[in-house]
PDB file of N, CA and C in Angstrom:
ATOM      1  N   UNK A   1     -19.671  -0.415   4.715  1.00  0.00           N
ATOM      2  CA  UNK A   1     -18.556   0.489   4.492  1.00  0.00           C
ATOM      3  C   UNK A   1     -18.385   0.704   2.994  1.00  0.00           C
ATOM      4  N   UNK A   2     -18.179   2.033   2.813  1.00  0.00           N
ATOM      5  CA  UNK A   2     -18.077   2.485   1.405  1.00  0.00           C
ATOM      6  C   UNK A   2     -16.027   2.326   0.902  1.00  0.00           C
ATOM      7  N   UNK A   3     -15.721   1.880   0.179  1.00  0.00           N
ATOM      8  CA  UNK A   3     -14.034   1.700  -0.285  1.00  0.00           C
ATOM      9  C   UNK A   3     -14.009   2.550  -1.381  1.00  0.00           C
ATOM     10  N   UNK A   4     -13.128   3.509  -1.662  1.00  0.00           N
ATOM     11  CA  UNK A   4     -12.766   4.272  -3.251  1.00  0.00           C
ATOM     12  C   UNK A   4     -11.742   3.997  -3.297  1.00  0.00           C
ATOM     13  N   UNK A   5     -11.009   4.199  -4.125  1.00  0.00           N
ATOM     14  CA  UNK A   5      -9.864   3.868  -4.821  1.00  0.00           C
ATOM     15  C   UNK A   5      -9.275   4.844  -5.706  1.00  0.00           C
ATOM     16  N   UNK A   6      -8.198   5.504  -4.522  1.00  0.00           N
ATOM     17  CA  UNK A   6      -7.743   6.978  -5.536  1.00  0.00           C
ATOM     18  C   UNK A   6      -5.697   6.807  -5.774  1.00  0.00           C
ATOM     19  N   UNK A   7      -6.007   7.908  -6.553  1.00  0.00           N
ATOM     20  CA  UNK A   7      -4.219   7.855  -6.925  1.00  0.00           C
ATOM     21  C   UNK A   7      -3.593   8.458  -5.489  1.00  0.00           C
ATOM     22  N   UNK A   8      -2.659   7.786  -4.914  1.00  0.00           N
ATOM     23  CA  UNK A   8      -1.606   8.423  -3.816  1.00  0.00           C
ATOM     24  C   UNK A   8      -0.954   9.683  -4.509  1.00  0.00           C
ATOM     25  N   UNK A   9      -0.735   9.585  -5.525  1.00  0.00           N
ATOM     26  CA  UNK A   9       0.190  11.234  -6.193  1.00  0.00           C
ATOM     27  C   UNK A   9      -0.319  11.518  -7.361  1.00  0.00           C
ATOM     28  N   UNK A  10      -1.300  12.412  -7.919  1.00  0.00           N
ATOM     29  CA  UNK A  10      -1.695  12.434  -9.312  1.00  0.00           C
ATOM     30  C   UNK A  10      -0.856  13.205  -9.980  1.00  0.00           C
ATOM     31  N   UNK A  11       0.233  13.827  -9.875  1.00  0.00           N
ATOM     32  CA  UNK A  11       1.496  14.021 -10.173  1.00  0.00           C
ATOM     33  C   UNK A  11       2.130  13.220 -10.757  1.00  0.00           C
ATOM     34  N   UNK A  12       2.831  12.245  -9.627  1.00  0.00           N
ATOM     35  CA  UNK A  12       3.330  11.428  -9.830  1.00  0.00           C
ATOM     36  C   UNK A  12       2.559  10.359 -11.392  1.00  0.00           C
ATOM     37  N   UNK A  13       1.670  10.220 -11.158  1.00  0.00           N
ATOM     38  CA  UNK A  13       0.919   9.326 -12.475  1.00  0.00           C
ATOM     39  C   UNK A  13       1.015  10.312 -13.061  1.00  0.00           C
ATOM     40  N   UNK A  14       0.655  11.191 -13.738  1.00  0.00           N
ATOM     41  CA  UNK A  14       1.003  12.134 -15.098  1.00  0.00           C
ATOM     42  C   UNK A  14       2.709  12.139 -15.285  1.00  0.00           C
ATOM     43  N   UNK A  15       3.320  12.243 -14.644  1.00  0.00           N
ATOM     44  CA  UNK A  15       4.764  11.738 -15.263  1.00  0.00           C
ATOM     45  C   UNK A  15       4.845  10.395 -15.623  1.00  0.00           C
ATOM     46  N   UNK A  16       4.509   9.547 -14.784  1.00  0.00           N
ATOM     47  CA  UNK A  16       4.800   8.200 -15.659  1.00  0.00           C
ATOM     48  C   UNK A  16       4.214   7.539 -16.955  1.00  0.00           C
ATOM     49  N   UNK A  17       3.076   8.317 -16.757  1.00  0.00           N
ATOM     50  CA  UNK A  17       2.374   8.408 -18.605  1.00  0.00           C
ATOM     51  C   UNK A  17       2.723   9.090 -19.649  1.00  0.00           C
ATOM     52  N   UNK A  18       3.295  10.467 -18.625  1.00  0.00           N
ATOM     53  CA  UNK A  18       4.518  11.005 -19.817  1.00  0.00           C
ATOM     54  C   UNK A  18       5.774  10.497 -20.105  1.00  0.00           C
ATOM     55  N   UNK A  19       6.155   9.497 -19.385  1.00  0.00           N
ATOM     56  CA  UNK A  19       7.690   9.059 -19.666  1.00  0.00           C
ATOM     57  C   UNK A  19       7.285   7.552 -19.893  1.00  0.00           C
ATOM     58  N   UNK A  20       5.965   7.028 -20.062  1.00  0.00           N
ATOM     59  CA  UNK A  20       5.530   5.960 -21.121  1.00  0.00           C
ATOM     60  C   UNK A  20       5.628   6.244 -22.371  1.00  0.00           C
ATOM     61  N   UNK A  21       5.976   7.558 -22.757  1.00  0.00           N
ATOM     62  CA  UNK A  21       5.763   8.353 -24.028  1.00  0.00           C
ATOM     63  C   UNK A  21       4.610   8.196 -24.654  1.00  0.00           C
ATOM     64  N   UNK A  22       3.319   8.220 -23.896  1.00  0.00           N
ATOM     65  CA  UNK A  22       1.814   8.057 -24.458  1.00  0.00           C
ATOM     66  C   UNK A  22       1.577   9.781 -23.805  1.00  0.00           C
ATOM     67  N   UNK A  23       0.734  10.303 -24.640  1.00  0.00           N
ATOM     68  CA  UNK A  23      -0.380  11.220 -24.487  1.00  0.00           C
ATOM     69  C   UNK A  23      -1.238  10.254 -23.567  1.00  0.00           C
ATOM     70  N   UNK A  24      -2.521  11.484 -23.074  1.00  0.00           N
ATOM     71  CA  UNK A  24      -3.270  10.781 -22.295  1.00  0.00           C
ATOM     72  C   UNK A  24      -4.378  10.235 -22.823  1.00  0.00           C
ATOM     73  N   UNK A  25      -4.347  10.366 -24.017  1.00  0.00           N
ATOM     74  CA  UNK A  25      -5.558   9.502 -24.730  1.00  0.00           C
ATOM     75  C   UNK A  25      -5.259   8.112 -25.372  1.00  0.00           C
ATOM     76  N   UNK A  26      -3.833   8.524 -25.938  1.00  0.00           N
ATOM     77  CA  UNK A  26      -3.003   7.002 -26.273  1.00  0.00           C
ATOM     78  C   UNK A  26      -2.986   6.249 -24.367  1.00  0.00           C
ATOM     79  N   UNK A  27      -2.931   6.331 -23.255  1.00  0.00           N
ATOM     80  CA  UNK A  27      -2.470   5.810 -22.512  1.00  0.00           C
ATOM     81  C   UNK A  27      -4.038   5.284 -22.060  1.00  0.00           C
ATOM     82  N   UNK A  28      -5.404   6.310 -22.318  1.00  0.00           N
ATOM     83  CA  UNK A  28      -6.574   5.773 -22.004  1.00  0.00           C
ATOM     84  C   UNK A  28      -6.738   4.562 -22.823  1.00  0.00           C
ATOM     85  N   UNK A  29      -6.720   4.435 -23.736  1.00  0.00           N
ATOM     86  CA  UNK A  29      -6.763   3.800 -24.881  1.00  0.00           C
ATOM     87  C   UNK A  29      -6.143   2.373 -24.548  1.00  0.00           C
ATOM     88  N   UNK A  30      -4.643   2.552 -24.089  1.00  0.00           N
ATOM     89  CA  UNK A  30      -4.012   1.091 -23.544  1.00  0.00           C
ATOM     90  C   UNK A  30      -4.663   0.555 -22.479  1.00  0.00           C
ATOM     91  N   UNK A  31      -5.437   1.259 -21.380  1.00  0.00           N
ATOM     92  CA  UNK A  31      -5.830   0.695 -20.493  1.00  0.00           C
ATOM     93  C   UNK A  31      -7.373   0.120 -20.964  1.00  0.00           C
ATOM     94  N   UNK A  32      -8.079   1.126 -21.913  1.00  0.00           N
ATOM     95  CA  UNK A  32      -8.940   0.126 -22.355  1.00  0.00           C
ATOM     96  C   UNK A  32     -10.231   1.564 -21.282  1.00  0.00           C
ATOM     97  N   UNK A  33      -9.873   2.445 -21.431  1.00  0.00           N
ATOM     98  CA  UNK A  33     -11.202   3.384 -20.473  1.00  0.00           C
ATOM     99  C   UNK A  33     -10.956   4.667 -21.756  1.00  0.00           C
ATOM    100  N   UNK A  34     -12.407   5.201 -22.125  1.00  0.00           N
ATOM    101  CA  UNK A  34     -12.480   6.734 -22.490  1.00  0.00           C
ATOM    102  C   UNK A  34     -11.384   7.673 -22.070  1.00  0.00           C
ATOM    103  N   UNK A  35     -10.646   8.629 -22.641  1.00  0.00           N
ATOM    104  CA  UNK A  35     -10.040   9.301 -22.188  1.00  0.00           C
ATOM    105  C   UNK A  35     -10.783  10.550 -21.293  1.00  0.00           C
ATOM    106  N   UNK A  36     -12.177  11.056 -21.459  1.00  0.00           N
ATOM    107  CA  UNK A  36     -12.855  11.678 -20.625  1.00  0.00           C
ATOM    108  C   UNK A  36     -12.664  11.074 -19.337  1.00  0.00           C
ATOM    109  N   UNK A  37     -13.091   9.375 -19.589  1.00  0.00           N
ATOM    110  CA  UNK A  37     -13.280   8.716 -17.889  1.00  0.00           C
ATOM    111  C   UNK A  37     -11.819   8.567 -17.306  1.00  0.00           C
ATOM    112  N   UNK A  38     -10.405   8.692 -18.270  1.00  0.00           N
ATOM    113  CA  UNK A  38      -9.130   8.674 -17.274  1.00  0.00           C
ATOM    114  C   UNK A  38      -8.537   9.943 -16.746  1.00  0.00           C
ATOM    115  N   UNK A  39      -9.274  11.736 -17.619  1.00  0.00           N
ATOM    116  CA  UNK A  39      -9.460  12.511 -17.315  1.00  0.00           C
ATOM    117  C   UNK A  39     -10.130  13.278 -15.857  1.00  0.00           C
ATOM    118  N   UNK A  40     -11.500  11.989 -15.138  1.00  0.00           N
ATOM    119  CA  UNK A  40     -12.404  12.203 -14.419  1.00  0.00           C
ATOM    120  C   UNK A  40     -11.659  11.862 -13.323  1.00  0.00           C
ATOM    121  N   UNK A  41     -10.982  10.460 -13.806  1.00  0.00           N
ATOM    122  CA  UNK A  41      -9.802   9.658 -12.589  1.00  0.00           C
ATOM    123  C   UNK A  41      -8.387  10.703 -12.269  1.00  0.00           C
ATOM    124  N   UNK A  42      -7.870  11.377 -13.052  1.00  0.00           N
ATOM    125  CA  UNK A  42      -6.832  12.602 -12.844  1.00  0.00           C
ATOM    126  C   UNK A  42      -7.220  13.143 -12.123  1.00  0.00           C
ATOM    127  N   UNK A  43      -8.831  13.739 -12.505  1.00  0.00           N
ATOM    128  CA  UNK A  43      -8.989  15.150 -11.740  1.00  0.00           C
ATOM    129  C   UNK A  43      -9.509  14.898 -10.444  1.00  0.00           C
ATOM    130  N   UNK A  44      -9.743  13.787  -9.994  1.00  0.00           N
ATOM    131  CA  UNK A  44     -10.497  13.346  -8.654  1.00  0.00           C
ATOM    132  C   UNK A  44     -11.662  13.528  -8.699  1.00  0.00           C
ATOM    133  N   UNK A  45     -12.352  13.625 -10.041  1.00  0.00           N
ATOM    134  CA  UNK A  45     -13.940  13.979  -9.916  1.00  0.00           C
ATOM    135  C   UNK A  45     -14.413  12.110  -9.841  1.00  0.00           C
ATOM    136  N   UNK A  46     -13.640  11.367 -10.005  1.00  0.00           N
ATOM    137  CA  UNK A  46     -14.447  10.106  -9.972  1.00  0.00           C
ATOM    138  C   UNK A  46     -13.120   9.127  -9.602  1.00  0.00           C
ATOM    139  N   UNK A  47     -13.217   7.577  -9.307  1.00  0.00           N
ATOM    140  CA  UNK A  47     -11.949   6.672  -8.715  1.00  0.00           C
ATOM    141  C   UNK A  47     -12.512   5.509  -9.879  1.00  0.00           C
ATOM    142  N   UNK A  48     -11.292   4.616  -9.890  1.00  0.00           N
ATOM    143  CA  UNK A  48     -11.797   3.681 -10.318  1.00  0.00           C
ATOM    144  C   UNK A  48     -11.771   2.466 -10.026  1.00  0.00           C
ATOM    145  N   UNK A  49     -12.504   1.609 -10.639  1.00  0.00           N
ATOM    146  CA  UNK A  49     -12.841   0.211 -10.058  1.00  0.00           C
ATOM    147  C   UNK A  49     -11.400  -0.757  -9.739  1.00  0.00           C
ATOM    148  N   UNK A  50     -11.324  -1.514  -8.681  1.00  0.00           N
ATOM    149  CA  UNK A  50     -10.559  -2.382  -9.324  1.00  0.00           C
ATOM    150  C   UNK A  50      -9.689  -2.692 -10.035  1.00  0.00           C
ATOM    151  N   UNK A  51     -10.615  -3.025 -10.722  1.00  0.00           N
ATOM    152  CA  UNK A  51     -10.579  -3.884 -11.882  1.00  0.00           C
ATOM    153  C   UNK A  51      -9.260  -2.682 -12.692  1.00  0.00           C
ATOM    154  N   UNK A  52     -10.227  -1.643 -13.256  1.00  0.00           N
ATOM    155  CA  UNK A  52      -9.123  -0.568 -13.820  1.00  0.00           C
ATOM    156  C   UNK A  52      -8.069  -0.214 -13.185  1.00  0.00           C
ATOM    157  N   UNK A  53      -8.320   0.089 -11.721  1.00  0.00           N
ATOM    158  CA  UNK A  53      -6.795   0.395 -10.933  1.00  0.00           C
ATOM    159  C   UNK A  53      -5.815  -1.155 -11.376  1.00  0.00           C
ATOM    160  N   UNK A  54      -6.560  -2.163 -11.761  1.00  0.00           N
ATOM    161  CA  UNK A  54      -5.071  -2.930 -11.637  1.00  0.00           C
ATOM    162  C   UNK A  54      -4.838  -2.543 -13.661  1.00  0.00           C
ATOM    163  N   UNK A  55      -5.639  -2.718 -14.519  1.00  0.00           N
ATOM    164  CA  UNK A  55      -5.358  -2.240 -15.779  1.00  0.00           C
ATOM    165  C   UNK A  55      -4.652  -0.776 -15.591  1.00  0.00           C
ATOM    166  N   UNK A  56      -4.750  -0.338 -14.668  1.00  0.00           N
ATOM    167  CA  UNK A  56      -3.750   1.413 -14.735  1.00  0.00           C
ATOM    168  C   UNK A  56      -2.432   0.909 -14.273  1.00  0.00           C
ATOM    169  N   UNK A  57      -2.575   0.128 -13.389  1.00  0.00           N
ATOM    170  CA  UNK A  57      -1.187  -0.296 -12.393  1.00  0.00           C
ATOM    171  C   UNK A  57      -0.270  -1.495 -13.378  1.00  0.00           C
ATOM    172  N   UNK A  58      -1.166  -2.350 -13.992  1.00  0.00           N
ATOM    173  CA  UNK A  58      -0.135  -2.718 -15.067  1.00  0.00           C
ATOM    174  C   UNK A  58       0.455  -2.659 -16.469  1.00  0.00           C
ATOM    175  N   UNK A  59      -0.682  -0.975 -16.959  1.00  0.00           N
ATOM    176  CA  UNK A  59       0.068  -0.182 -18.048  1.00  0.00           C
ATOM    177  C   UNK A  59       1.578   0.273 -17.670  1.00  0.00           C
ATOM    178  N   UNK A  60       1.382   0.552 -16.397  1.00  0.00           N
ATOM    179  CA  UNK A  60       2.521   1.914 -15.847  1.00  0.00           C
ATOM    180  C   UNK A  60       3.748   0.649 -15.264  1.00  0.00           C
ATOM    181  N   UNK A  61       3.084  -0.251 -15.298  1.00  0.00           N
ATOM    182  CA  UNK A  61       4.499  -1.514 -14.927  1.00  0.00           C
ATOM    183  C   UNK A  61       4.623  -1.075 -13.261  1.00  0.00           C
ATOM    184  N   UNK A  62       3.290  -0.601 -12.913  1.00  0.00           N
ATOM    185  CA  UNK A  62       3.952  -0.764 -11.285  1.00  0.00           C
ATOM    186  C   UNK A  62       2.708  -1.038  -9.925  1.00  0.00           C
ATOM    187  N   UNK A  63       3.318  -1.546  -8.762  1.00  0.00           N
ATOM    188  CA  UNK A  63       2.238  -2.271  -8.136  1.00  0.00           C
ATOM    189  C   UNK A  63       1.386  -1.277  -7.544  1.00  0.00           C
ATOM    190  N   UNK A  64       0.062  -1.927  -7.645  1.00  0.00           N
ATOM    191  CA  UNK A  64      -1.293  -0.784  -7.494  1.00  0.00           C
ATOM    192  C   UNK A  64      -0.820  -0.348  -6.254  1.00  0.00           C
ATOM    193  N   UNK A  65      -0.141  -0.939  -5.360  1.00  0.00           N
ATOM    194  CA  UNK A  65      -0.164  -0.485  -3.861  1.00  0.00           C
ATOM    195  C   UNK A  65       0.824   0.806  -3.750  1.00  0.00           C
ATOM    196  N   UNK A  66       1.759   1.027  -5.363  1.00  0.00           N
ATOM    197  CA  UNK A  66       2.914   1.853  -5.800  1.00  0.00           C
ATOM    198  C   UNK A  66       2.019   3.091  -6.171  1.00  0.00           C
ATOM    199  N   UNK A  67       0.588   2.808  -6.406  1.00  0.00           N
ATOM    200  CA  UNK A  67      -0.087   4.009  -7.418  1.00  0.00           C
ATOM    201  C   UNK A  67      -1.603   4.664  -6.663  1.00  0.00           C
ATOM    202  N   UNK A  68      -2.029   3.304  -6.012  1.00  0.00           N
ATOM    203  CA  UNK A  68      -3.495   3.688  -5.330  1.00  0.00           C
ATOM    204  C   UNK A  68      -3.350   3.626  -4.153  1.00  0.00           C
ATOM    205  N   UNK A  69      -4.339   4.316  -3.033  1.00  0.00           N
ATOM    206  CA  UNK A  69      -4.909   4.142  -1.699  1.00  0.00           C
ATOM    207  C   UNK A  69      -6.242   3.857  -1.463  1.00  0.00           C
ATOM    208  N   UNK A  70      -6.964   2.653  -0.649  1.00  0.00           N
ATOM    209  CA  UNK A  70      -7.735   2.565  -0.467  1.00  0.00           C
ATOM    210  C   UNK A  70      -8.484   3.192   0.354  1.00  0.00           C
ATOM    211  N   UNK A  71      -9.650   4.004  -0.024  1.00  0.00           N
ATOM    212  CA  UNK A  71      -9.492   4.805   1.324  1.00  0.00           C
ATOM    213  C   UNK A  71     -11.449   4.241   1.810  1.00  0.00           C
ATOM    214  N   UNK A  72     -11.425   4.176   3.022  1.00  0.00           N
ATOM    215  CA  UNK A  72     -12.535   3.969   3.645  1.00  0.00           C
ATOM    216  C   UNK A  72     -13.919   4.851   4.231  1.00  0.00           C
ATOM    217  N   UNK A  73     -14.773   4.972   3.590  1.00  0.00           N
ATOM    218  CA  UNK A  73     -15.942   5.879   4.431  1.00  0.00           C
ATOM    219  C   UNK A  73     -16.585   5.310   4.875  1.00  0.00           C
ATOM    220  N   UNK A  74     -17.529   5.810   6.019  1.00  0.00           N
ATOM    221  CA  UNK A  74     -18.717   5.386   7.180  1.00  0.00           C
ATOM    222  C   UNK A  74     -19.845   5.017   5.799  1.00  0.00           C
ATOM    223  N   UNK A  75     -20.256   3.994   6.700  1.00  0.00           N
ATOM    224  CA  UNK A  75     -21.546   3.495   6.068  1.00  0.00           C
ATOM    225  C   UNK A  75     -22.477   4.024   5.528  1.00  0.00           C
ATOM    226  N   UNK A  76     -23.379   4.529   4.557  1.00  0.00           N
ATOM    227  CA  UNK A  76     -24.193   5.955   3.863  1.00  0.00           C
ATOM    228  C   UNK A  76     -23.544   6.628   3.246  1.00  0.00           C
ATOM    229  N   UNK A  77     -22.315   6.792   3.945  1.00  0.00           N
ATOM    230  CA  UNK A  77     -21.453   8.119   2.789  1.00  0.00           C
ATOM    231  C   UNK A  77     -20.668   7.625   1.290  1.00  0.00           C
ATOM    232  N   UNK A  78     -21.284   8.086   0.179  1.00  0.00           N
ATOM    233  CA  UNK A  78     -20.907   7.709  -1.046  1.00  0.00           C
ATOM    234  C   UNK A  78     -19.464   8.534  -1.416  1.00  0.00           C
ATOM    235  N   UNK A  79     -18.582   8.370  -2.320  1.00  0.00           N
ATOM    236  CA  UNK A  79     -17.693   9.151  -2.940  1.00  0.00           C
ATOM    237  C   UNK A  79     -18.048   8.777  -4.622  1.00  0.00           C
ATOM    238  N   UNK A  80     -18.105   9.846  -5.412  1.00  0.00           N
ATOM    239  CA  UNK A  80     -18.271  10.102  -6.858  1.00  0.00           C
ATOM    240  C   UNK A  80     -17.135   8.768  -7.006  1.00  0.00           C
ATOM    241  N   UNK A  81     -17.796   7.586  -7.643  1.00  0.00           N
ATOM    242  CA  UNK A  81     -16.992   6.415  -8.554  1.00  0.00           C
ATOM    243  C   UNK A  81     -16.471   5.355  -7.447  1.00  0.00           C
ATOM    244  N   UNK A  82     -16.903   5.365  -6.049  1.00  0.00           N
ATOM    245  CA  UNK A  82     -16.560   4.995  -4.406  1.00  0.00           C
ATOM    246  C   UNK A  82     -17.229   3.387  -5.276  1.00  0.00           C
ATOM    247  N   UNK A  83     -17.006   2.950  -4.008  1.00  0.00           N
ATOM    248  CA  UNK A  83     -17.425   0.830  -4.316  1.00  0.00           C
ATOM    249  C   UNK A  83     -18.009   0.599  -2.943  1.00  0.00           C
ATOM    250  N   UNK A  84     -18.965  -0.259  -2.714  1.00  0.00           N
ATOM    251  CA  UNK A  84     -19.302  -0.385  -1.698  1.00  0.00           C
ATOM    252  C   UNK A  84     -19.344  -1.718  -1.400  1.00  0.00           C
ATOM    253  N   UNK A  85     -19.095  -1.800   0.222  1.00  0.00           N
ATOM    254  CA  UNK A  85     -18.993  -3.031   0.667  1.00  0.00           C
ATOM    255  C   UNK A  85     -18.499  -4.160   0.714  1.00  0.00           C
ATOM    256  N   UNK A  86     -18.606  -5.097   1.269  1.00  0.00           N
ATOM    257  CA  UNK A  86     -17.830  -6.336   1.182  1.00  0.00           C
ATOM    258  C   UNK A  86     -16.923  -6.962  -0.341  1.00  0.00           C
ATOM    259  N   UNK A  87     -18.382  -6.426  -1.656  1.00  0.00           N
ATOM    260  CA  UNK A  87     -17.836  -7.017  -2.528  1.00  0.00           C
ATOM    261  C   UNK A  87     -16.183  -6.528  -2.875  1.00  0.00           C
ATOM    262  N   UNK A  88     -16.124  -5.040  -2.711  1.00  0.00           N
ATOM    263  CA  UNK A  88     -14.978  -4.493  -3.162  1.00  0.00           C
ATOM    264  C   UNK A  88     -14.092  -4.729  -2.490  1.00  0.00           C
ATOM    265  N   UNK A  89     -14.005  -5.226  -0.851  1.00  0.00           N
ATOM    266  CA  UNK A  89     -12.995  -5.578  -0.231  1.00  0.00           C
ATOM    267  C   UNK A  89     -12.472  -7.284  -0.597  1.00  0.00           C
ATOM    268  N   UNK A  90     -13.586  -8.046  -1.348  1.00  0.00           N
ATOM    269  CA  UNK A  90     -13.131  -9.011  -1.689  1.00  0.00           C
ATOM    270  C   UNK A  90     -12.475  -9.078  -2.941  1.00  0.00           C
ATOM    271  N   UNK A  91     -12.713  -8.308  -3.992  1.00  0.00           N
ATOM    272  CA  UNK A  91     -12.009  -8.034  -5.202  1.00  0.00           C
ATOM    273  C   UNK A  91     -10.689  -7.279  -4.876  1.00  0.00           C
ATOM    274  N   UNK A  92     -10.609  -6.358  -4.191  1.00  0.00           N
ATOM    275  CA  UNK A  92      -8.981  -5.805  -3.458  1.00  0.00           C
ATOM    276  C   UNK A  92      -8.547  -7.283  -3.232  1.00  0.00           C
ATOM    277  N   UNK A  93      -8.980  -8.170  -2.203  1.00  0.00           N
ATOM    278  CA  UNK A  93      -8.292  -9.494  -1.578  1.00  0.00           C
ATOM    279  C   UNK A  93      -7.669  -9.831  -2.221  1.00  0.00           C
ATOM    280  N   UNK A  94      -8.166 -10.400  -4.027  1.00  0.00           N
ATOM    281  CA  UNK A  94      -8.186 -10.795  -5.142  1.00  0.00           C
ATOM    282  C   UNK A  94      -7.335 -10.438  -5.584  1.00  0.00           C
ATOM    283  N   UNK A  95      -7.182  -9.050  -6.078  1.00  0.00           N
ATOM    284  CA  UNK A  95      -6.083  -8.263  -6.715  1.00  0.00           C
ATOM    285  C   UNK A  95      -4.553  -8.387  -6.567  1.00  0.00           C
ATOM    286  N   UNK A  96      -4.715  -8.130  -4.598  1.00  0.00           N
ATOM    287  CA  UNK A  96      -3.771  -8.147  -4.253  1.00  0.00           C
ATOM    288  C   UNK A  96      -2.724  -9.317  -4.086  1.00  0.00           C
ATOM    289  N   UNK A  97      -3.628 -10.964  -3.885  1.00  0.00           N
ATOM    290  CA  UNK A  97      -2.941 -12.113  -3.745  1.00  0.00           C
ATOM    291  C   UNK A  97      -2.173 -12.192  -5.721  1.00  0.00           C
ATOM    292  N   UNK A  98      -2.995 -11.493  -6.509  1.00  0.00           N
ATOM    293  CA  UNK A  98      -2.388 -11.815  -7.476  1.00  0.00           C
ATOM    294  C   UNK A  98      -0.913 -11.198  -7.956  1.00  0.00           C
ATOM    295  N   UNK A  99      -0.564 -10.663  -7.109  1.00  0.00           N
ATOM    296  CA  UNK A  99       0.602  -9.624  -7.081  1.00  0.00           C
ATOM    297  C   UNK A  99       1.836 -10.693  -7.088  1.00  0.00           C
TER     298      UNK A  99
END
């Protein structure tokens, strides 16, 4: 099984980076990603790891489960920046007990 990891409201996240009072390059910058690659994550051309969804989720001071959806595809089917397999459902496990 393929797992991606996208924003529930990409709306919603562009206001709260605007009322972080960061631009979106100051706010790439805090999380520690290119502003092209938090650009790619806006536009839905790509998701991100983990790892970054929890660095996005604890710039914005709120719980990844407040900002992301995990979403699931059939086995073979890739999504642009998607995670595959067990490992990523064990790093979600991870994430989430750390909450």
């Amino acid at each position: 099984m393929t797992v991606a990891l996208k924003f529930k409201n990409i709306e919603d996240v562009e206001k709260m980076i605007a009322l972080s009072g960061d631009n979106m390059a100051e706010f790439s910058k805090r999380v520690g990603v290119h502003k092209g690659t938090m650009d790619r994550y806006i536009n839905g051309r790509s998701n991100p790891s983990p790892k970054t969804a929890k660095k996005i989720s604890k710039t914005l001071g709120k719980p990844m489960a407040d900002i992301f959806l995990a979403e699931s595809l059939p086995n073979g089917q890739q999504k642009r920046g998607g995670l595959n397999g067990p490992r990523c459902e064990d790093d979600m496990n991870k994430i989430n007990k750390q909450k």
